[in-house]
N, C-alpha and C. Protein backbone atom coordinates (compact mmCIF):
# COMPACT_ATOMS: atom_id res chain seq x y z
N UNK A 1 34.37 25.03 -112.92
CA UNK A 1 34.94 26.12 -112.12
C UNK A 1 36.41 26.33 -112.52
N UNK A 2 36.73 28.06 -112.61
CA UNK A 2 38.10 28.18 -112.98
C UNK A 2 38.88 27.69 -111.87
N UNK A 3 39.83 27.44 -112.51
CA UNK A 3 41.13 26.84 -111.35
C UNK A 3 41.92 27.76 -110.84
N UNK A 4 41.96 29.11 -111.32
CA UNK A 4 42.32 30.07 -111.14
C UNK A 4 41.40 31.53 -110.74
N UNK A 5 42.19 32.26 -109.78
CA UNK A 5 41.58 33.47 -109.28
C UNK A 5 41.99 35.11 -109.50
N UNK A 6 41.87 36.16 -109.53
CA UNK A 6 43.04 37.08 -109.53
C UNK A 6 43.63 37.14 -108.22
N UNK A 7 45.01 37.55 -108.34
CA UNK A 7 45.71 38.04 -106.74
C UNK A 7 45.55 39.34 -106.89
N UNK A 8 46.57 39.71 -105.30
CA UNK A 8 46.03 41.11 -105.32
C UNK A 8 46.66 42.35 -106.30
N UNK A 9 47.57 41.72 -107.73
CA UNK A 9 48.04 42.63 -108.49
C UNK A 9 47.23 42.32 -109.68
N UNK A 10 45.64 41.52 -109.76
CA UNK A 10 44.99 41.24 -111.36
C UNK A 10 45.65 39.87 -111.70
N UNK A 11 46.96 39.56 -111.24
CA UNK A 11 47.09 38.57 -112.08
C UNK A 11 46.82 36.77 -111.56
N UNK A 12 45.65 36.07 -112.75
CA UNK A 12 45.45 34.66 -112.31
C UNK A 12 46.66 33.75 -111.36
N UNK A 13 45.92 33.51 -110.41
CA UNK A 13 47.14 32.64 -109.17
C UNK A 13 45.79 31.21 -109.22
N UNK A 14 46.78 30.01 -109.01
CA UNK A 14 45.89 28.66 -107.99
C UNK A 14 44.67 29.47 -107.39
N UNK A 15 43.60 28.70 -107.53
CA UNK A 15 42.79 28.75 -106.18
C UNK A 15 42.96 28.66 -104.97
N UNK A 16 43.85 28.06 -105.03
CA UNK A 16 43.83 27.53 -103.33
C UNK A 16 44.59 28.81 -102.83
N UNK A 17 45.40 29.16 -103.33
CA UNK A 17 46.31 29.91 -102.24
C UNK A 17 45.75 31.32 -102.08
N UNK A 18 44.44 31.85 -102.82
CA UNK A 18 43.71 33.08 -102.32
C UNK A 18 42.88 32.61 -100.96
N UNK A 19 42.87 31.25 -100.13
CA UNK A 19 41.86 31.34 -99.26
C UNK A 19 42.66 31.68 -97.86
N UNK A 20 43.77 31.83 -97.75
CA UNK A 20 44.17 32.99 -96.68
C UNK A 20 45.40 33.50 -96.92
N UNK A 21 45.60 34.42 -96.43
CA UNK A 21 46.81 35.34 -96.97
C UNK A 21 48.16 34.85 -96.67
N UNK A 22 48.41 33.90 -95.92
CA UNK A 22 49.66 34.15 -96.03
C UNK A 22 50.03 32.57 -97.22
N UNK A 23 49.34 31.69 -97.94
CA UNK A 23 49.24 31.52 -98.72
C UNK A 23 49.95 32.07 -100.27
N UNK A 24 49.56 33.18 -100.13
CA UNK A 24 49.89 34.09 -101.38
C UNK A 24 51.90 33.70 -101.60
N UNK A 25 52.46 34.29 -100.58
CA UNK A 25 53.89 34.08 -100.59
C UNK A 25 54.55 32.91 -100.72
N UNK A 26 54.27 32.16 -100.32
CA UNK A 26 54.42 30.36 -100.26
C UNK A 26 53.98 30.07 -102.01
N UNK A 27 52.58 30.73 -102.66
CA UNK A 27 52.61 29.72 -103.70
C UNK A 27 53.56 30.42 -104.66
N UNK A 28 53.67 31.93 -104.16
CA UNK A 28 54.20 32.97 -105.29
C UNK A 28 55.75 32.22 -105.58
N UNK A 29 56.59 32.12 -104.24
CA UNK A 29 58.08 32.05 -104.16
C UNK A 29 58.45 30.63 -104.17
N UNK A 30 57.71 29.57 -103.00
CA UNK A 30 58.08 28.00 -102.79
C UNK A 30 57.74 27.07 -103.71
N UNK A 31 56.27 27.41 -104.08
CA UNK A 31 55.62 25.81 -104.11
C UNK A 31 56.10 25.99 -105.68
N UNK A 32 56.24 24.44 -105.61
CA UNK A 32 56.69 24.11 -107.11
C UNK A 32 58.13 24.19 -108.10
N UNK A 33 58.85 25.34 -107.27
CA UNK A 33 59.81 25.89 -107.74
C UNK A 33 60.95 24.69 -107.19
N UNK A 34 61.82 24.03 -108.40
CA UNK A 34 62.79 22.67 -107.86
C UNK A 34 63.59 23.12 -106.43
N UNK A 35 63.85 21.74 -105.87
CA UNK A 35 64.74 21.82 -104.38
C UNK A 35 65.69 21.04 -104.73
N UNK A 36 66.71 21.09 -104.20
CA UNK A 36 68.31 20.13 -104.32
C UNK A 36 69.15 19.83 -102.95
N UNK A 37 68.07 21.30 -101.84
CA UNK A 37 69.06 20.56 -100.95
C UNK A 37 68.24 20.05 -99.89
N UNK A 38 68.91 19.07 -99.73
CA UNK A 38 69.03 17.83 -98.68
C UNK A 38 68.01 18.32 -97.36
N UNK A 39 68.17 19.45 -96.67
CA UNK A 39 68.21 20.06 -95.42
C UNK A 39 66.41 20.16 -95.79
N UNK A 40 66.18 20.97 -97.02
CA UNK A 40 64.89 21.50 -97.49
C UNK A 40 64.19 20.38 -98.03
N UNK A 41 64.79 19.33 -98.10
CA UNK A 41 63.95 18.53 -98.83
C UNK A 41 63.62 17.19 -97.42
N UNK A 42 64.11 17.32 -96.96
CA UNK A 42 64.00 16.22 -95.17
C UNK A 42 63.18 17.22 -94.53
N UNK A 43 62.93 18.66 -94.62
CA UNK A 43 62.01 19.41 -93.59
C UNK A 43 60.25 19.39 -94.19
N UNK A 44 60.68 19.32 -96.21
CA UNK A 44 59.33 19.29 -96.60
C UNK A 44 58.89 18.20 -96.48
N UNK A 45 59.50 17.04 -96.51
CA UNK A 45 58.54 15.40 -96.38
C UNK A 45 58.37 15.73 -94.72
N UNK A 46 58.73 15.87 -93.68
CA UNK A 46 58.40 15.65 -92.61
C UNK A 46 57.38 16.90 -92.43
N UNK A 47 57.39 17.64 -92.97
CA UNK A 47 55.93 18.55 -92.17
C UNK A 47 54.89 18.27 -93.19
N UNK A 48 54.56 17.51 -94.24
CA UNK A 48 54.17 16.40 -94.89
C UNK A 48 52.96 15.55 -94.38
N UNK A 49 54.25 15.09 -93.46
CA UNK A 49 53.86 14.01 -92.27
C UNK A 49 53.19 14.45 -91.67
N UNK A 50 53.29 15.59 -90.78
CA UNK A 50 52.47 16.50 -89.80
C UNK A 50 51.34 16.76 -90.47
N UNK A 51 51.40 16.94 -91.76
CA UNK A 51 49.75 18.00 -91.82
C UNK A 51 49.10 16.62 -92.30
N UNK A 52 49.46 15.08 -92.38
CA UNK A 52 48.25 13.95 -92.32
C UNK A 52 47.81 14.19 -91.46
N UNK A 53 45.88 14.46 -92.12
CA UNK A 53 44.80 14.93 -91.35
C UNK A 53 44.58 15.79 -90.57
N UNK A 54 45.41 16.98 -91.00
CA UNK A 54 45.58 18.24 -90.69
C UNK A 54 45.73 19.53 -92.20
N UNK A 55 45.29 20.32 -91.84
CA UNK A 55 45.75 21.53 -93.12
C UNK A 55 46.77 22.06 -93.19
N UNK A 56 47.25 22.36 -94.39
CA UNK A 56 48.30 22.59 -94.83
C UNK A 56 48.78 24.19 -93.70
N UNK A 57 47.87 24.47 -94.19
CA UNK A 57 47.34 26.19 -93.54
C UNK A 57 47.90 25.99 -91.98
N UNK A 58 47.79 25.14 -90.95
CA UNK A 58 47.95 25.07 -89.74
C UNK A 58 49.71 24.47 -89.96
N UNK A 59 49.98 23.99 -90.69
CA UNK A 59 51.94 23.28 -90.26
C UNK A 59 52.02 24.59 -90.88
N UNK A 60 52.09 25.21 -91.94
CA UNK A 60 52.58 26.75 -92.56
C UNK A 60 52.72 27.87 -91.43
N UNK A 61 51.84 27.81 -90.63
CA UNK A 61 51.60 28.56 -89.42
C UNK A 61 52.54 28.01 -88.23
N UNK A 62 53.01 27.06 -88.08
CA UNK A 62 53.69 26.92 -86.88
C UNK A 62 54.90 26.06 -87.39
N UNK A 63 54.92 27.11 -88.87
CA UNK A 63 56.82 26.54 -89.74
C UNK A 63 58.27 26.62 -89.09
N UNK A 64 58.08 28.12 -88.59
CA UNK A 64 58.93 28.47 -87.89
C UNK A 64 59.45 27.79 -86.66
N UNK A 65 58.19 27.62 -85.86
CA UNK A 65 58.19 26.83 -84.89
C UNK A 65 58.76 25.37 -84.79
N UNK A 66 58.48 24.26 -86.27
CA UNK A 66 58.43 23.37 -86.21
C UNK A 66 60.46 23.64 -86.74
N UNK A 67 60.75 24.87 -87.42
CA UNK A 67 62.36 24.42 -87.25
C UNK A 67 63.17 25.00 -86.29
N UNK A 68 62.50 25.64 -85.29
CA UNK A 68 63.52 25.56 -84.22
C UNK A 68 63.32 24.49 -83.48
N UNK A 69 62.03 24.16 -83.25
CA UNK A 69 61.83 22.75 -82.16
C UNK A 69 63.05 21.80 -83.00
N UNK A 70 63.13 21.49 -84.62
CA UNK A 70 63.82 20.19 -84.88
C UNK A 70 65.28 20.89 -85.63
N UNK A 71 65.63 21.72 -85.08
CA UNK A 71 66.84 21.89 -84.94
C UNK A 71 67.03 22.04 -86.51
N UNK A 72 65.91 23.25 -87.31
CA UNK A 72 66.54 23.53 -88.74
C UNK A 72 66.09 22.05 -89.55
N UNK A 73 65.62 21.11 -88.76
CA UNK A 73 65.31 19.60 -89.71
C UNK A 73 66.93 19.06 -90.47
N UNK A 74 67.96 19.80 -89.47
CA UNK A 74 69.21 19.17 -89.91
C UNK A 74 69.21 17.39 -89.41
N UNK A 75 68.88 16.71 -90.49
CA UNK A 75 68.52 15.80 -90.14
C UNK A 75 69.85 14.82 -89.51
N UNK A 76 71.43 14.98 -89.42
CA UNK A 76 72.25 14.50 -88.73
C UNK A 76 72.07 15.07 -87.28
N UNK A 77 71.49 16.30 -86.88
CA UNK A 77 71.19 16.59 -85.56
C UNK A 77 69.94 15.91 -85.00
N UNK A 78 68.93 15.81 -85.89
CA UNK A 78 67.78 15.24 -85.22
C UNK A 78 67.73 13.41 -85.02
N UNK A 79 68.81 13.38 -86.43
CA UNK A 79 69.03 11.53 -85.51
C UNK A 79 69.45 10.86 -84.26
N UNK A 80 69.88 12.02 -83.67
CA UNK A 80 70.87 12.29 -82.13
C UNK A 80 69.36 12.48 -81.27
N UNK A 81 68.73 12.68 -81.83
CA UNK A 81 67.55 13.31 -80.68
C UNK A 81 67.30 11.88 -79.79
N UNK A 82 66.92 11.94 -78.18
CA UNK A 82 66.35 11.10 -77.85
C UNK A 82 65.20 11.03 -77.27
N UNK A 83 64.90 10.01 -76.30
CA UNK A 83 63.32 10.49 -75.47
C UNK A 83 62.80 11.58 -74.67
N UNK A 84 64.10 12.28 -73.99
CA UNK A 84 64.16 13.60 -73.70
C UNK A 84 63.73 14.57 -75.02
N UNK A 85 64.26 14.51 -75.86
CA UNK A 85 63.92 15.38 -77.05
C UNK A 85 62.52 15.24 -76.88
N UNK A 86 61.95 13.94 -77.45
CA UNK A 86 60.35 13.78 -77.67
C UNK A 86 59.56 13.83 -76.96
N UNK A 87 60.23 14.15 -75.14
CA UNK A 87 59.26 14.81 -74.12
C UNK A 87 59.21 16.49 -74.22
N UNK A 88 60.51 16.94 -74.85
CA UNK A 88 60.75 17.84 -75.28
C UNK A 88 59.49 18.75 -76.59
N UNK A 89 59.65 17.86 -77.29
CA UNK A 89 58.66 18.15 -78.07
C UNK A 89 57.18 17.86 -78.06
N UNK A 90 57.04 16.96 -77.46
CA UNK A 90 55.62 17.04 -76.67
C UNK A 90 54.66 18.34 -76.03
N UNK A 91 56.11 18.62 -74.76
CA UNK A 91 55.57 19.59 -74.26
C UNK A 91 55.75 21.37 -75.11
N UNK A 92 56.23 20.94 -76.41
CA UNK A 92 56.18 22.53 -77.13
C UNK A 92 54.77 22.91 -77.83
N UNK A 93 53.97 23.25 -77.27
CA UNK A 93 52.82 24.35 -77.66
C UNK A 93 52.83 25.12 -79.23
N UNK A 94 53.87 25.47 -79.58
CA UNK A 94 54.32 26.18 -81.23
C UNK A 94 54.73 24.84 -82.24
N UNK A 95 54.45 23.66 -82.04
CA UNK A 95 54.26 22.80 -83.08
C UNK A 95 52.64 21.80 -82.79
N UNK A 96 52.78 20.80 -84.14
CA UNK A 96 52.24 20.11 -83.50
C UNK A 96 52.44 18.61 -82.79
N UNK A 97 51.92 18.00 -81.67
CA UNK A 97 52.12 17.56 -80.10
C UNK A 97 51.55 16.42 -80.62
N UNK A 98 52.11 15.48 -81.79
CA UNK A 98 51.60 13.97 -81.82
C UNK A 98 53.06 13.17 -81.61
N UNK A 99 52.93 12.34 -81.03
CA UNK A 99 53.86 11.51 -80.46
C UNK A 99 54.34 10.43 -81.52
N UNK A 100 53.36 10.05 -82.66
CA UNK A 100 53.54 9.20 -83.03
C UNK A 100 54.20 9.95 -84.74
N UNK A 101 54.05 10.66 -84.70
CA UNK A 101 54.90 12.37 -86.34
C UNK A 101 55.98 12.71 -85.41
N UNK A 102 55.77 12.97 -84.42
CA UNK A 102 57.30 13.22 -83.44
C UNK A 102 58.54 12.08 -83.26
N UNK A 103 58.66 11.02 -83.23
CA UNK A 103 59.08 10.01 -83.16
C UNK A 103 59.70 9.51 -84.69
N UNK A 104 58.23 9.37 -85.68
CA UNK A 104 58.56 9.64 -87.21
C UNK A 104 59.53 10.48 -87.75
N UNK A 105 59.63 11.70 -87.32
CA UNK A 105 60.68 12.80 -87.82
C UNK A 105 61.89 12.35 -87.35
N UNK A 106 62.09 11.80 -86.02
CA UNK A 106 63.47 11.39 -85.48
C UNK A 106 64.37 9.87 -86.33
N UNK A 107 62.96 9.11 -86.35
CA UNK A 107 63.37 7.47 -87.33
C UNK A 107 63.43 8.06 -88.47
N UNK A 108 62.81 8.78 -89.50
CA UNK A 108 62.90 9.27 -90.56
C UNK A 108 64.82 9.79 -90.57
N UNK A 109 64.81 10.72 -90.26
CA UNK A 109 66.15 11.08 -90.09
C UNK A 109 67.48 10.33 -89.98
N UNK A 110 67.47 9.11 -89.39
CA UNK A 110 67.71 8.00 -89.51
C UNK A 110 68.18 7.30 -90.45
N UNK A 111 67.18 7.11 -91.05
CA UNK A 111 67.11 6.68 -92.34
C UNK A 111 67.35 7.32 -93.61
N UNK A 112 67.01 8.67 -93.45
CA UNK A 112 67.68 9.68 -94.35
C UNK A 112 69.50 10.12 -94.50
N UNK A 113 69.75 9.44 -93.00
CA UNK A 113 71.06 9.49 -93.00
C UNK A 113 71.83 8.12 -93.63
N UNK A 114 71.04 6.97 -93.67
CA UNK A 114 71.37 5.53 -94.67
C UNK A 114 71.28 5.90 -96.05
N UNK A 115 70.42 7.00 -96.14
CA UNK A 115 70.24 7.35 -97.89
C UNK A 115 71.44 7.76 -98.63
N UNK A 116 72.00 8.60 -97.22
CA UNK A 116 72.77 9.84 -98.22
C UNK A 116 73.75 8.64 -98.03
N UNK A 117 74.36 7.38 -97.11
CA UNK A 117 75.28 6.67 -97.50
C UNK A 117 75.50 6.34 -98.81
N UNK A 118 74.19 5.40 -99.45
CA UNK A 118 73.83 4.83 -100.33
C UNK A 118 73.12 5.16 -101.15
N UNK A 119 72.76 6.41 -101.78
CA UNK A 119 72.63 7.46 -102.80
C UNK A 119 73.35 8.33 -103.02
N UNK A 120 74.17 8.36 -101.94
CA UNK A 120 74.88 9.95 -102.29
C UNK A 120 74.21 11.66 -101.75
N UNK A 121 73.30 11.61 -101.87
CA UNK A 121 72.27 12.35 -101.26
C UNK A 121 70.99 12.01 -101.35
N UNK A 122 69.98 13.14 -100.46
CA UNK A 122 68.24 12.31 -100.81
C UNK A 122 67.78 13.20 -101.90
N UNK A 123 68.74 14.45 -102.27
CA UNK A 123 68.52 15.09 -103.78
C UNK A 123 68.44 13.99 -104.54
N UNK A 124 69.08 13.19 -105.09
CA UNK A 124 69.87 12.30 -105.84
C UNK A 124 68.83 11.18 -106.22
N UNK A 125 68.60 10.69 -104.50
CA UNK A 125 67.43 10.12 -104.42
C UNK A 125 66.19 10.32 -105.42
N UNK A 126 65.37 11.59 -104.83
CA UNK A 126 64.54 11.29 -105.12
C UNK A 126 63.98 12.22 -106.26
N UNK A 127 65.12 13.22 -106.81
CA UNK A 127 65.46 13.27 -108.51
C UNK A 127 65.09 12.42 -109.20
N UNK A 128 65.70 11.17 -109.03
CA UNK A 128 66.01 9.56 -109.92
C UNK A 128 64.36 9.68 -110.19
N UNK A 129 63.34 10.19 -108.93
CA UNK A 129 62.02 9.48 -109.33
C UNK A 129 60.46 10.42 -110.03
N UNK A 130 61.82 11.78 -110.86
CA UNK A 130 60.98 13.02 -111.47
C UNK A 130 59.93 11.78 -112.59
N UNK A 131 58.58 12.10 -112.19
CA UNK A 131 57.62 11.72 -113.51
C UNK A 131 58.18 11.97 -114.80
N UNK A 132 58.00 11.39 -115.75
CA UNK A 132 57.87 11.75 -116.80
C UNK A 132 56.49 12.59 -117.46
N UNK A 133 56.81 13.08 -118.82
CA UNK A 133 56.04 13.94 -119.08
C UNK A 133 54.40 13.14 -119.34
N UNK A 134 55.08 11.82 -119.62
CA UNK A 134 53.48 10.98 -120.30
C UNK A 134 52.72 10.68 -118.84
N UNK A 135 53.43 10.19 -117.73
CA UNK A 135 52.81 10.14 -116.53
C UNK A 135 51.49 11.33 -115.69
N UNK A 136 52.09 12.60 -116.34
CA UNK A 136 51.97 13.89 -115.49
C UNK A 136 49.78 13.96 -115.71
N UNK A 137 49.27 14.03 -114.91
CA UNK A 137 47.96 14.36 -114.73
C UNK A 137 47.69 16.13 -115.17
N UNK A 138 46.69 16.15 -115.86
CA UNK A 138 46.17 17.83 -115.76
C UNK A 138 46.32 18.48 -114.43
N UNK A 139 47.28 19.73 -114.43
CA UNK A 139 47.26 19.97 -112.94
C UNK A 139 46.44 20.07 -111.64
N UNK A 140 46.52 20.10 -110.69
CA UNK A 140 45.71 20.06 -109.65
C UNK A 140 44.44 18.83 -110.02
N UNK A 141 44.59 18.06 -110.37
CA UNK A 141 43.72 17.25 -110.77
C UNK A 141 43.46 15.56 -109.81
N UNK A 142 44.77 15.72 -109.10
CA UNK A 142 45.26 14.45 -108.75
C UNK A 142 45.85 14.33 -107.30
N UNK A 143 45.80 13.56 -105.97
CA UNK A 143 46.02 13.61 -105.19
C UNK A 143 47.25 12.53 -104.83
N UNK A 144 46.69 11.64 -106.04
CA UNK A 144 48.31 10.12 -106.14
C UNK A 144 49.01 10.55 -107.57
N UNK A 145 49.67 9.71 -107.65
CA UNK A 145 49.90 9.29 -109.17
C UNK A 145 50.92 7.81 -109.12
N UNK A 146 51.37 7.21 -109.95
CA UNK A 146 51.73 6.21 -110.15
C UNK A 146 53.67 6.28 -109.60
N UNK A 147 53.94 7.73 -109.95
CA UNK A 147 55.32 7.57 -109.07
C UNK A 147 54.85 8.02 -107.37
N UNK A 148 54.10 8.99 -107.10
CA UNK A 148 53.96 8.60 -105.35
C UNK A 148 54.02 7.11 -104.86
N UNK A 149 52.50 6.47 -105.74
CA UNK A 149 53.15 5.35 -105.23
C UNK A 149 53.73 4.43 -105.27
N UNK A 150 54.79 4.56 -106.11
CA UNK A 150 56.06 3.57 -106.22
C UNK A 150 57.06 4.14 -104.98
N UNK A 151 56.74 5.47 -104.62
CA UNK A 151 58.22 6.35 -104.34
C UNK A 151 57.98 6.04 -102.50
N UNK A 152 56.50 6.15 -102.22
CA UNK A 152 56.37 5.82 -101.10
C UNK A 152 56.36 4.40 -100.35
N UNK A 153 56.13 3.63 -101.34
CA UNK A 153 56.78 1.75 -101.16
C UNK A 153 57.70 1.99 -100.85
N UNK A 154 58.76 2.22 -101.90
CA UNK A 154 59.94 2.15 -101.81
C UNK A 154 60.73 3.20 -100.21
N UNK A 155 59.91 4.00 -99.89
CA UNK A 155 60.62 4.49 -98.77
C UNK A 155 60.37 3.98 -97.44
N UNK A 156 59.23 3.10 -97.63
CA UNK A 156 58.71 2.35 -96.81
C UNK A 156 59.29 1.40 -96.64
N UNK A 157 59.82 0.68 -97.61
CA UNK A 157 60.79 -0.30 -97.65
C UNK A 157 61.88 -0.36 -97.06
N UNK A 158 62.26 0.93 -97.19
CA UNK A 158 63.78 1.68 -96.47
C UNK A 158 63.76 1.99 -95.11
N UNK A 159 62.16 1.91 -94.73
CA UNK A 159 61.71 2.29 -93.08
C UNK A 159 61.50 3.41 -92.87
N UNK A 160 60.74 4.52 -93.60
CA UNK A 160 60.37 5.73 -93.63
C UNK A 160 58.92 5.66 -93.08
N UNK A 161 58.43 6.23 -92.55
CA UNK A 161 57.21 6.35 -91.64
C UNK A 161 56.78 7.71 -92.32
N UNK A 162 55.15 7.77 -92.00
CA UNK A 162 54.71 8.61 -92.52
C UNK A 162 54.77 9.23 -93.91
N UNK A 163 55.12 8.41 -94.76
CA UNK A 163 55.27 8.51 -96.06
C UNK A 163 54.25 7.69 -97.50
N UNK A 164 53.10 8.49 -96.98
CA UNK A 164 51.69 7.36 -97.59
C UNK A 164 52.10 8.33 -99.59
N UNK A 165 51.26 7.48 -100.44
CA UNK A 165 50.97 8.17 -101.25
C UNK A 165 50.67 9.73 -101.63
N UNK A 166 49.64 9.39 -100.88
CA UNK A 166 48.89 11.43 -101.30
C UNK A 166 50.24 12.23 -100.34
N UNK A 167 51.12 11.77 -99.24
CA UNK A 167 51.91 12.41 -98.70
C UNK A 167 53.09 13.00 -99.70
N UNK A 168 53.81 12.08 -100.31
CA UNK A 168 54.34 11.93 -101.22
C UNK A 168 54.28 12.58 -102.54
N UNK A 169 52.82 12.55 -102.74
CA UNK A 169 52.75 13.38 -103.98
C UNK A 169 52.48 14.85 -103.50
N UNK A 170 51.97 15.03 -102.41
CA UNK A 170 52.18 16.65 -102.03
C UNK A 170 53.79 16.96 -102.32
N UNK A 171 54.51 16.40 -101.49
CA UNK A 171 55.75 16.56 -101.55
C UNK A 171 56.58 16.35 -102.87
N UNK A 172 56.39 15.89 -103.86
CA UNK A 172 56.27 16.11 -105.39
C UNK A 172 55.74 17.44 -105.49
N UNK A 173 54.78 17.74 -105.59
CA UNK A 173 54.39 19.10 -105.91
C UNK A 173 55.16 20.23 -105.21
N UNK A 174 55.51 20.19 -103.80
CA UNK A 174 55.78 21.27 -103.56
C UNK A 174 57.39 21.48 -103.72
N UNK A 175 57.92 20.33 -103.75
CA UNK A 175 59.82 20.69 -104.37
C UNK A 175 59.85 20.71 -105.54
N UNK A 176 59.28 20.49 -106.34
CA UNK A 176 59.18 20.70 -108.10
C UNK A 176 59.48 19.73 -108.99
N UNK A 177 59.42 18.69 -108.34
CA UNK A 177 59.39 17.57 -109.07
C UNK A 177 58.23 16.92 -110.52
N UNK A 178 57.40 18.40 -109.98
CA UNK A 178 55.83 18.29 -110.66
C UNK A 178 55.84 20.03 -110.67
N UNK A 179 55.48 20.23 -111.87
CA UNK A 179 54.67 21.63 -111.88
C UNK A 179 52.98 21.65 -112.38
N UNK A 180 52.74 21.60 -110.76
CA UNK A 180 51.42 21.12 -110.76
C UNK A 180 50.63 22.87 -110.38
N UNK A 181 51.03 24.06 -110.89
CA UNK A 181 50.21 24.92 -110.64
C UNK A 181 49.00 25.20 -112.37
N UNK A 182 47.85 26.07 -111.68
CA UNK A 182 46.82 25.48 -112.59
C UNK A 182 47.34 26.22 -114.10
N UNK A 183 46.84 25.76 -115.01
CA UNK A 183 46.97 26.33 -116.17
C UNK A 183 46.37 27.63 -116.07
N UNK A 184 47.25 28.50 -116.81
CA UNK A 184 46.72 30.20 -116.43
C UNK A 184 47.47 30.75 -115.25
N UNK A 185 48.38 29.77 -114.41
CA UNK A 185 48.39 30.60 -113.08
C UNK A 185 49.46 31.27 -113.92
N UNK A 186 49.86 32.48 -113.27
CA UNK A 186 51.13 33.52 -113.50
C UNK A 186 52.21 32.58 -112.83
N UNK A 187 52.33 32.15 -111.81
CA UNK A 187 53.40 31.39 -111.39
C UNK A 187 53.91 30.39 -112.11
N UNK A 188 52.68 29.38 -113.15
CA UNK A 188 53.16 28.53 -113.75
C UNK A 188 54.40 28.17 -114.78
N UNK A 189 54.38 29.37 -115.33
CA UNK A 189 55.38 29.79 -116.16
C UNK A 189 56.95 30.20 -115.74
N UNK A 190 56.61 30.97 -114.27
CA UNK A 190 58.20 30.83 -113.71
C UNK A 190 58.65 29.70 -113.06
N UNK A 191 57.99 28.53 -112.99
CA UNK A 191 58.47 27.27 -112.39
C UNK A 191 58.44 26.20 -113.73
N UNK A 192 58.09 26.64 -114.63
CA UNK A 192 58.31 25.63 -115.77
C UNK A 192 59.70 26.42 -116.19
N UNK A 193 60.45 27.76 -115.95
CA UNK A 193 61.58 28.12 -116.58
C UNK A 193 62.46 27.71 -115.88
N UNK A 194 61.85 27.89 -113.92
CA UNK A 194 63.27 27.48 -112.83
C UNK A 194 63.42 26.03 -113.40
N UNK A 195 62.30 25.41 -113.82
CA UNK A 195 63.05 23.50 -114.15
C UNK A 195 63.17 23.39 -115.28
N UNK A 196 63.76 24.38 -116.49
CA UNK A 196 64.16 24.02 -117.35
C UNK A 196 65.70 24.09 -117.22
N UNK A 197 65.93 25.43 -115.89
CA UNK A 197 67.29 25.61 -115.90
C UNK A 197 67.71 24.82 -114.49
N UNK A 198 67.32 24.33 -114.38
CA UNK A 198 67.45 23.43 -113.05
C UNK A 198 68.41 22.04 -113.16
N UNK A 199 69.80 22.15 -112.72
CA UNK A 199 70.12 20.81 -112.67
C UNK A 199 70.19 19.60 -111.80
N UNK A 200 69.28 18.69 -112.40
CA UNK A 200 69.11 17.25 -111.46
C UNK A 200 70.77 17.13 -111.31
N UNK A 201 69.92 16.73 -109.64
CA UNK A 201 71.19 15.92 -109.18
C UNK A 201 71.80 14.67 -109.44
N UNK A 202 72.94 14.44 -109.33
CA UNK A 202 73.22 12.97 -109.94
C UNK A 202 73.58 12.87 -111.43
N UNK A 203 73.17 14.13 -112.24
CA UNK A 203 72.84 13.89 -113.53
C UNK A 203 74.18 14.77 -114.66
């Protein structure tokens, strides 16, 4: 089966992102294309978190939602959050209402704020842990790979919650650490140019 479909201008896109529409914009503009800042890169691992054992399709849908509830995912504001917050967020209806990803986003933050002590930033971070080219799997082919799970030990180590493998490597794919769109897609080509001109942080 092709890995690719037409969109609605003829031209080959991912499979995945023709199975509902608002899809289309997300794979056209976000996914894949490199991230550097800090703010965007603490909101994509934590809604990450949220869609374990959930679809992508349902946190995309209540995105908006999930950054006003966490305050933009400015993660020096959400380390301030307390149990009020997480009754707070409990009772909000426009995200989703697990106690135990709610709590995660607040300790996460936390700890994201020890990073930027001792990295400098979590750009910086987790730049340091771009695959190499010999590592990289045929696209869409792969749900781990050998840096998820080094990258998710290691954040585990640091006390990051909700940060399994396959979590991890989504989150690889979708800040651009990986240009994992299928061969043929039309997008593939403008995210192999944004990371040619793309400068790692730290570097």
């Amino acid at each position: 089966m092709s890995q690719t479909l037409p969109g609605p201008d003829g031209q080959p896109r991912c499979r995945w992102c023709a199975t509902t529409p608002e899809f289309l914009p997300y794979h056209d503009r976000e996914w894949g294309f490199p991230v550097s800042d800090d703010q965007r890169l603490f909101e994509k691992l934590s809604l990450e978190g949220f869609q374990s054992g959930l679809s992508w399709r349902t946190i995309l849908a209540k995105r908006e939602n999930f950054r006003a509830a966490f305050r933009g995912f400015d993660f020096d504001r959400v380390a301030r959050f307390n149990e009020r917050d997480v009754e707070r967020l409990l009772a909000d209806e426009g995200i989703v209402r697990h106690r135990g990803k709610i709590e995660a986003v607040i300790h996460n933050a936390r700890c994201a704020q020890e990073m930027v002590k001792t990295e400098g930033s979590l750009a910086a971070y987790f730049w340091r842990h771009e695959p190499g080219a010999s590592e990289l799997a045929p696209p869409q082919s792969a749900s781990t790979s050998p840096t998820s799970i080094a990258l998710s030990r290691d954040l585990k180590q640091r006390g990051w919650k909700f940060v399994g493998p396959t979590t991890v490597y989504a989150f690889l794919q979708a800040m651009g650490l990986i240009n994992d769109h299928a061969e043929g897609c039309v997008v593939r080509a403008e995210v192999d140019r944004a990371r040619r001109a793309f400068r790692r942080p730290g570097r």
